[in-house]
Structure formats: structure tokens, C-alpha cells
Protein backbone atom coordinates (compact mmCIF):
# COMPACT_ATOMS: atom_id res chain seq x y z
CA UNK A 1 42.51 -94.99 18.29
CA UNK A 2 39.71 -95.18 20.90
CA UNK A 3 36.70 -98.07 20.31
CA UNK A 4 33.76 -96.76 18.87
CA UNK A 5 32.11 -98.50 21.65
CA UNK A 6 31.64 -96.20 24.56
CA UNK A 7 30.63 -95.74 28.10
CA UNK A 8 28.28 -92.95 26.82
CA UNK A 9 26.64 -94.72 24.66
CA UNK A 10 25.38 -97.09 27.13
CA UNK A 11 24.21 -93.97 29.01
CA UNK A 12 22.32 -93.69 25.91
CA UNK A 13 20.88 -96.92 25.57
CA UNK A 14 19.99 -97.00 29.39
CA UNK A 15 18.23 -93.46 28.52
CA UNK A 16 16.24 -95.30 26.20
CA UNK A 17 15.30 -98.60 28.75
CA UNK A 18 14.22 -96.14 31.36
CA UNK A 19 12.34 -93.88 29.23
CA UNK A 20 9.23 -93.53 31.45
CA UNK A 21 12.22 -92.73 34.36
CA UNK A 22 13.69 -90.07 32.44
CA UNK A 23 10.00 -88.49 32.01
CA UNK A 24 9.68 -87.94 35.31
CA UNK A 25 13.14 -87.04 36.64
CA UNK A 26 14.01 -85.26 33.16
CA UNK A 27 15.52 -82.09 33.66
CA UNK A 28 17.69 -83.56 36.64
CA UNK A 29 18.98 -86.25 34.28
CA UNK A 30 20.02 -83.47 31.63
CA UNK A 31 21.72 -81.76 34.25
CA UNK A 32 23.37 -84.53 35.50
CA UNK A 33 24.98 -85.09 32.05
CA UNK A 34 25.95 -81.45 31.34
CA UNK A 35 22.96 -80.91 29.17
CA UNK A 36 20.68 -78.84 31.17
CA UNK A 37 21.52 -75.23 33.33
CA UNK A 38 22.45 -77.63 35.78
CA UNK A 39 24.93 -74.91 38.76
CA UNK A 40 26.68 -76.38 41.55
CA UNK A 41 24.41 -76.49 44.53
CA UNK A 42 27.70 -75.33 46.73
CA UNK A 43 28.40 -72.01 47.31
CA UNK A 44 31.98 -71.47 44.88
CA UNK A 45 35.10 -69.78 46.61
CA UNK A 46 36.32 -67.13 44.52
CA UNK A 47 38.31 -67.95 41.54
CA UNK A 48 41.60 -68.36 41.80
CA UNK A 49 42.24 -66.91 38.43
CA UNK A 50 42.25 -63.51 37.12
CA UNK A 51 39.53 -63.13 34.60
CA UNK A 52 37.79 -66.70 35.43
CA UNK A 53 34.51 -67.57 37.04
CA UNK A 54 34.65 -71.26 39.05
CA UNK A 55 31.98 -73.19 37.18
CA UNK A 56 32.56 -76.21 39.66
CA UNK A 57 34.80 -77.01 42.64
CA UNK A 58 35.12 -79.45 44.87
CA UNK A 59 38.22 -80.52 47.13
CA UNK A 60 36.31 -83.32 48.73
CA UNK A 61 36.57 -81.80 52.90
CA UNK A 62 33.66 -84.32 53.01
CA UNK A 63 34.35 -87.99 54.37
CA UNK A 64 32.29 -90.76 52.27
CA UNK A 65 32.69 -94.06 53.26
CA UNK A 66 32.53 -96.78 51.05
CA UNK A 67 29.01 -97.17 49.63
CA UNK A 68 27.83 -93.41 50.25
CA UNK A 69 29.15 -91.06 47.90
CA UNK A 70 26.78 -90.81 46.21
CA UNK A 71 24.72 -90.25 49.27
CA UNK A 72 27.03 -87.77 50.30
CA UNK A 73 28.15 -85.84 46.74
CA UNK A 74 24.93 -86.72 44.95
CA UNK A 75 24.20 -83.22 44.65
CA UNK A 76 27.40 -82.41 42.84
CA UNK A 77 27.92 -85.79 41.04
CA UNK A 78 26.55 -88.57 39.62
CA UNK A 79 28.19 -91.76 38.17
CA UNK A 80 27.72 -94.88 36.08
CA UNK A 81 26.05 -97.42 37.70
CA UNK A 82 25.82 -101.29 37.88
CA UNK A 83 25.03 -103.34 35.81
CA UNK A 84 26.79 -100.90 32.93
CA UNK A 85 30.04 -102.10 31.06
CA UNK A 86 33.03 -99.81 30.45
CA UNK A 87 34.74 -99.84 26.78
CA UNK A 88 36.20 -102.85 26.72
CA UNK A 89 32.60 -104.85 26.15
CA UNK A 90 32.75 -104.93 22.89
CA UNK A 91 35.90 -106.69 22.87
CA UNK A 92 35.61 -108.86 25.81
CA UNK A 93 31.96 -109.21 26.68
CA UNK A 94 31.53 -110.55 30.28
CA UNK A 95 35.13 -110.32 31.30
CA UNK A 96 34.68 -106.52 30.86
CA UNK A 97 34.55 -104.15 33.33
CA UNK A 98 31.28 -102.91 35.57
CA UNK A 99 30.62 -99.66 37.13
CA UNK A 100 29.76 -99.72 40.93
CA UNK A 101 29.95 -96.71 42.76
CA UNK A 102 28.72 -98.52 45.26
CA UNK A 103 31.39 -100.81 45.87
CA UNK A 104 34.49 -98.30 44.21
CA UNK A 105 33.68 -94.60 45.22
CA UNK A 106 34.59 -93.26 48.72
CA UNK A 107 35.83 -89.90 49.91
CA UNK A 108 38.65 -89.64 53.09
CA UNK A 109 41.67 -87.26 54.11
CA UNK A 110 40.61 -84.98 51.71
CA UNK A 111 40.41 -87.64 48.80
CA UNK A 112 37.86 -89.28 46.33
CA UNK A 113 38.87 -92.84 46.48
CA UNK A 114 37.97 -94.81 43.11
CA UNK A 115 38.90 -98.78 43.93
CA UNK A 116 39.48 -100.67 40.79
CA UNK A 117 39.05 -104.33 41.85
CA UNK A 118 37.65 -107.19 41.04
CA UNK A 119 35.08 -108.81 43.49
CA UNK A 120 35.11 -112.84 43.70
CA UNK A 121 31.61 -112.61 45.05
CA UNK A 122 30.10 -110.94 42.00
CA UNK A 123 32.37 -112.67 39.35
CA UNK A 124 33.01 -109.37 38.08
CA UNK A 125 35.88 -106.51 37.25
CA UNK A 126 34.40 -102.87 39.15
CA UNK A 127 35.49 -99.80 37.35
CA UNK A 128 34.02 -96.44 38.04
CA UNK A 129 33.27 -93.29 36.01
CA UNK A 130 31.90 -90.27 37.84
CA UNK A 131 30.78 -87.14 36.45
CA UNK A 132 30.16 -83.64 37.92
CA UNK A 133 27.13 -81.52 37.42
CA UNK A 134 28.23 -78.95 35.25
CA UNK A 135 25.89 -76.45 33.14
CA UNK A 136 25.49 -76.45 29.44
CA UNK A 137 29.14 -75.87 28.29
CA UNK A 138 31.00 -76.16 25.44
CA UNK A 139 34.69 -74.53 25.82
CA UNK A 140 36.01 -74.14 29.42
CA UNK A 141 38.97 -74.92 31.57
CA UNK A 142 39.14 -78.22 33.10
CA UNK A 143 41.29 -79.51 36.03
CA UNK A 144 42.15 -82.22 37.65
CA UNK A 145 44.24 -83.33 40.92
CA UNK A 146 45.26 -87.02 40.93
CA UNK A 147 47.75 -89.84 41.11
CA UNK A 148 46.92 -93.92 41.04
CA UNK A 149 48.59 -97.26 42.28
CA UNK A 150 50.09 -99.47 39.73
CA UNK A 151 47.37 -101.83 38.66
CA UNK A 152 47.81 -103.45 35.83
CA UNK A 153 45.15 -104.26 33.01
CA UNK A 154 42.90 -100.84 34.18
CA UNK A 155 43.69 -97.35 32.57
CA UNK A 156 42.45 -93.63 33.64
CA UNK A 157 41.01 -91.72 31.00
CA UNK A 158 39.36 -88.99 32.36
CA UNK A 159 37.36 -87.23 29.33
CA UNK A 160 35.05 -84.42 27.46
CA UNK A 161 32.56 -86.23 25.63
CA UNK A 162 29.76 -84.89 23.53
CA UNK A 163 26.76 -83.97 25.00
CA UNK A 164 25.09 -85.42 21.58
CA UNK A 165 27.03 -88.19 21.84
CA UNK A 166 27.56 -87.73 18.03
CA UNK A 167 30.88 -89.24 17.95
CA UNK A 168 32.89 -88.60 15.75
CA UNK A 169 31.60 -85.68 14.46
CA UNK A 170 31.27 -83.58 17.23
CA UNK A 171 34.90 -84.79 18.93
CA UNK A 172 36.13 -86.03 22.20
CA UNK A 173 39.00 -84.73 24.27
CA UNK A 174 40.71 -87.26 26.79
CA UNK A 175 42.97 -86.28 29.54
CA UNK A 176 44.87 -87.97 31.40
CA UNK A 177 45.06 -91.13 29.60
CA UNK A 178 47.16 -94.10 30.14
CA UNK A 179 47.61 -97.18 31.50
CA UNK A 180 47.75 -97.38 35.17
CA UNK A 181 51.30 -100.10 34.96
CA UNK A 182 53.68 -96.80 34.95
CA UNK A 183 53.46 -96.33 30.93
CA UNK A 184 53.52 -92.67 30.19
CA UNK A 185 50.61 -90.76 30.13
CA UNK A 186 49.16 -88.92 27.07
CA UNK A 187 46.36 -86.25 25.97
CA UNK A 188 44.18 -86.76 23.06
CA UNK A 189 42.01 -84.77 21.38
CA UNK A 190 40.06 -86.82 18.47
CA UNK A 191 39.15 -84.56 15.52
CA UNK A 192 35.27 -83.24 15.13
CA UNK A 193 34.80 -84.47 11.77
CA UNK A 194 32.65 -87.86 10.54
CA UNK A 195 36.11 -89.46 9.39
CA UNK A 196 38.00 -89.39 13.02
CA UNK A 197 41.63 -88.49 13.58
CA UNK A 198 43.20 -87.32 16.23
CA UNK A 199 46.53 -85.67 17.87
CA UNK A 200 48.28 -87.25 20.61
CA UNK A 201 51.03 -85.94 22.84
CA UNK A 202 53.02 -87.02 25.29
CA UNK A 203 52.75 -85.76 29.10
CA UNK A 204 55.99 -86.88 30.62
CA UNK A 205 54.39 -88.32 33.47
CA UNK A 206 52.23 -91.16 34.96
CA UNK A 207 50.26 -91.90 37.58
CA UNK A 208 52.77 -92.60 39.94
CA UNK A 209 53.07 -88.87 41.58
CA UNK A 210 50.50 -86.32 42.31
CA UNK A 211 50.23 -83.97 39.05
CA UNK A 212 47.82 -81.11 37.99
CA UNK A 213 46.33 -81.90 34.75
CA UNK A 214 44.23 -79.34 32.64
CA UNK A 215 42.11 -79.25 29.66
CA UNK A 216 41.90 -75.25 28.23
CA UNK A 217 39.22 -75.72 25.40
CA UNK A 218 38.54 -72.35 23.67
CA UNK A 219 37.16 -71.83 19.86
CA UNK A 220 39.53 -73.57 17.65
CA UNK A 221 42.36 -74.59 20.31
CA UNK A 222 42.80 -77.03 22.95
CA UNK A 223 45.95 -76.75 25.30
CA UNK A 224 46.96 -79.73 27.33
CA UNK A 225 48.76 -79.00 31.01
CA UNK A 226 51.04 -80.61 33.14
CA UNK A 227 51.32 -78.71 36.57
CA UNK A 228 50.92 -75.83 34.50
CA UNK A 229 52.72 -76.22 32.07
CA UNK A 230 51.27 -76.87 28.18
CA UNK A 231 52.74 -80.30 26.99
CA UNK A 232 50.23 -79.75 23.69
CA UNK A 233 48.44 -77.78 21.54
CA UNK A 234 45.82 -79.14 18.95
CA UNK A 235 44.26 -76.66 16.34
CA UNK A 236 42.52 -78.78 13.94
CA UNK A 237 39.10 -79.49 13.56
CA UNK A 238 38.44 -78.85 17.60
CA UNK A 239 35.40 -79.62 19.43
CA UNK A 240 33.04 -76.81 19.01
CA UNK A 241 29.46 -78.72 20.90
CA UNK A 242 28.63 -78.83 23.65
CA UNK A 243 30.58 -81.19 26.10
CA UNK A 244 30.41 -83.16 29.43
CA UNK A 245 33.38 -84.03 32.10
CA UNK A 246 33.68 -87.74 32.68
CA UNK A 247 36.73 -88.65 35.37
CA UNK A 248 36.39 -92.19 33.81
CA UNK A 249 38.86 -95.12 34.82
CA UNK A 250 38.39 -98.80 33.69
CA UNK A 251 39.72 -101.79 32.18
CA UNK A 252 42.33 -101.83 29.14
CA UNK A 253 40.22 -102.24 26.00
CA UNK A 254 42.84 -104.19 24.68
CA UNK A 255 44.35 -107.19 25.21
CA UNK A 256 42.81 -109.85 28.21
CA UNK A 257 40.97 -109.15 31.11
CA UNK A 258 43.22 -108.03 34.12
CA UNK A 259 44.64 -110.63 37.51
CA UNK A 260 41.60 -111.01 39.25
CA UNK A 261 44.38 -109.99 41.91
CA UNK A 262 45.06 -106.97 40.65
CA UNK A 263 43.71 -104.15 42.09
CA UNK A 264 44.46 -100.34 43.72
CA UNK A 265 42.75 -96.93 43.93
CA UNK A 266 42.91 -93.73 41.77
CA UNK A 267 43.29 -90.67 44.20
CA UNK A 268 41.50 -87.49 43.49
CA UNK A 269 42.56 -84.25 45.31
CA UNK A 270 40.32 -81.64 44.15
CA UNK A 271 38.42 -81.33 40.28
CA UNK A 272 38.23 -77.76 39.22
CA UNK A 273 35.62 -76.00 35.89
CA UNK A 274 36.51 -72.25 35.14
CA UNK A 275 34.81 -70.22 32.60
CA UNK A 276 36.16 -66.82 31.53
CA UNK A 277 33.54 -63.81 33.33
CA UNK A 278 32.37 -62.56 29.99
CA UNK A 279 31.38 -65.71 28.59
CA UNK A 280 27.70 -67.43 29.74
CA UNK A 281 26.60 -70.66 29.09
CA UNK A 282 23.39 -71.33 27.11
């Protein structure tokens, strides 16, 4: 079971410190989080499915060096920032880990680069969690290119989360998510109802090896995909709001902080949104 502490809530709370901010840059912030009509400001291919619309897609032909995605992508994404603490605050306070695009996100040979590490000068553990500007959606498909290094103590948990962030009651479905040490990898989709639950299945896989991993959300079903293939099926009490897509990876809520030597990158090929033709978001 996930901590009821979460990333998006401190998007939340730093909503509320920056009120005066948000006033003025309002409707990009809601489209930022997948709460506004927000459209990719790149022209889309054409789909590459029969009877689906590209929502978002980007395969990242764009070089970023460290320090500059979000110079360079800041149209299409936007990410926690410093000085913001991933889920494990609430168990480990300082010894948590921070989001810094800055000093994790870059894009080369085709890649987005997140470097989980932790930086002596700072004193702290840098995670990152970057989101793409999607519209208003809630059911979709959602897909995701990537492999990691080994590094022990951080996990990828790449997620839908509530545009409400009324949690548990309006759900959360997390895919991939594992521990980046060479554990298996699982899906989860936690039940939209006040009292939690959840199903859980197993992907056969980890990080180790470039995979394809996909999230088909439609009214009461979500399918979970390896390469293509569905590993899982959950029908009960599925997300039916309104959700965002956060390719999160961070420190292991549980247990102690990682090796300050540890550290490695999470590679991301290409991200992918597809909506079916007939359907339109609000």
C-alpha cells in the first residue's frame, strides 16, 4: 500500500504558497497539471493506431543538456521542482528525496535522461518527476518507453493521479512500479472508493531491458501491458475523474535513505497519450 503522503499533494500545498503566482499564470498552471484544455504545442504524427487520435508524443529528437530541459521541452512538460520532497518525507524527513530538474533531467541520442543521485554539495538525495501537458482527460491510453540502471534505495513509479487530488476516492493507477535493484516490476491500480484497496499484478520484468509499458484506462476497466501484451486486468471500482500522467521516480519510501554512492539514470525512449477519434475531452 502506497503512503498517503504524496508528491501531489505538495503540488497542492505549493499551489497554495504561491497563490498570488497561480493568479497570474493560472490557466498555464491548470494545463500544466492536466486540468485545463491544455494540446501539445507540436504538430502530432499520425496515429499509429487504427481508431486512435495521438493526444501527446514525444520521442525526444531534441538534445537537452543537463540543466535545460526544461528550457528546451518546457512547452510540452513541466516537472517538480526544488525544494519539493518525493514520498518518502513523511517517513524520513530530511534524508528524503528532492526534485531538481535542474540537476537530473537531460535529453541525448534520442533519450530523456533522469539522474537519480545524490549531490555532496547540497547534502541532498535528487529525484525527479516530470509530467506532460496533456488536456483534460479522464480514460485514455498511456505509454511508455524505458529501462533504468540498478540503483538501489530509488524506485520508478510512473503514475495517473487525480486531477482533484482526492485520494482515495477518486483512485490512482501506477505503472511501472518497482524498485530500481532488479526486483520485479508491478502495476497497480488503487480502488476509487474512500476506504482504499487495490489490485496488483505482476509484470515479469524490471528495469533492466528496454520494455513498452501501457496503461489502457476505459469506463470500468484498466488493462496493464508489457510490450503489448496485457499482464492485468482490474474491473473494480476504476478511476472514473479526471487524471494526470506523472513519469515519477524517487527514493524507496521504505526502509533508510539510499548509499549516498548510489546513483544511475532512468532512460526514456519515447512517452505516447492516445484517445479513441470519437471521444473529446472536456
Amino acid at each position: 500500500q502506497r503512503s498517503l503522503q504524496r508528491p501531489r499533494l505538495v503540488w497542492r500545498r505549493r499551489v497554495g504558497l504561491v497563490a498570488v503566482a497561480i493568479l497570474v499564470v493560472g490557466v498555464l498552471g491548470m494545463a500544466g497539471c492536466g486540468t485545463g484544455p491544455a494540446t501539445s504545442p507540436k504538430p502530432l504524427p499520425p496515429s499509429d493506431r487504427a481508431g486512435y487520435e495521438y493526444v501527446f508524443y514525444d520521442n525526444f529528437d531534441t538534445p537537452a543538456p543537463l540543466g535545460t530541459f526544461l528550457d528546451v521541452y518546457g512547452d510540452t512538460f513541466r516537472a517538480y521542482d526544488e525544494p519539493y520532497q518525493d514520498t518518502s518525507r513523511s517517513k524520513r524527513g530530511t534524508t528524503s528525496g528532492y526534485y531538481d530538474p535542474g540537476r537530473t533531467l537531460s535529453v541525448a541520442n534520442g533519450n530523456l535522461d533522469a539522474w537519480l543521485h545524490y549531490d555532496s554539495t547540497l547534502g541532498k538525495y535528487l529525484v525527479s518527476a516530470v509530467i506532460p501537458k496533456l488536456p483534460t482527460m479522464a480514460y485514455g491510453q498511456f505509454v511508455i518507453r524505458l529501462r533504468t540502471d540498478k540503483i538501489p534505495g530509488y524506485k520508478a513509479v510512473p503514475l495517473l493521479w487525480p486531477d482533484s487530488d482526492n485520494w482515495p476516492a477518486d483512485g490512482e493507477i501506477d505503472f511501472p512500479e518497482g524498485p530500481l535493484d532488479g526486483s520485479p516490476w508491478s502495476a497497480v491500480m488503487h480502488y476509487a472508493q474512500s476506504d482504499g484497496g487495490q489490485d496488483s499484478f505482476d509484470t515479469g520484468v524490471n528495469g533492466d531491458h528496454w520494455h513498452d509499458y501501457e496503461i489502457d484506462w476505459s469506463p470500468g476497466q484498466v488493462d496493464f501491458l508489457v510490450d503489448g501484451k496485457r499482464i492485468g486486468r482490474a474491473t473494480h471500482a476504476v478511476p472514473a475523474q479526471p487524471m494526470h500522467w506523472v513519469l515519477q521516480f524517487e527514493t524507496l519510501p521504505d526502509g533508510p535513505a539510499p548509499s549516498k554512492d548510489a546513483q544511475g539514470h532512468v532512460y526514456i525512449d519515447w512517452v505516447k497519450v492516445y484517445r479513441a477519434v470519437s471521444s473529446s475531452s472536456p
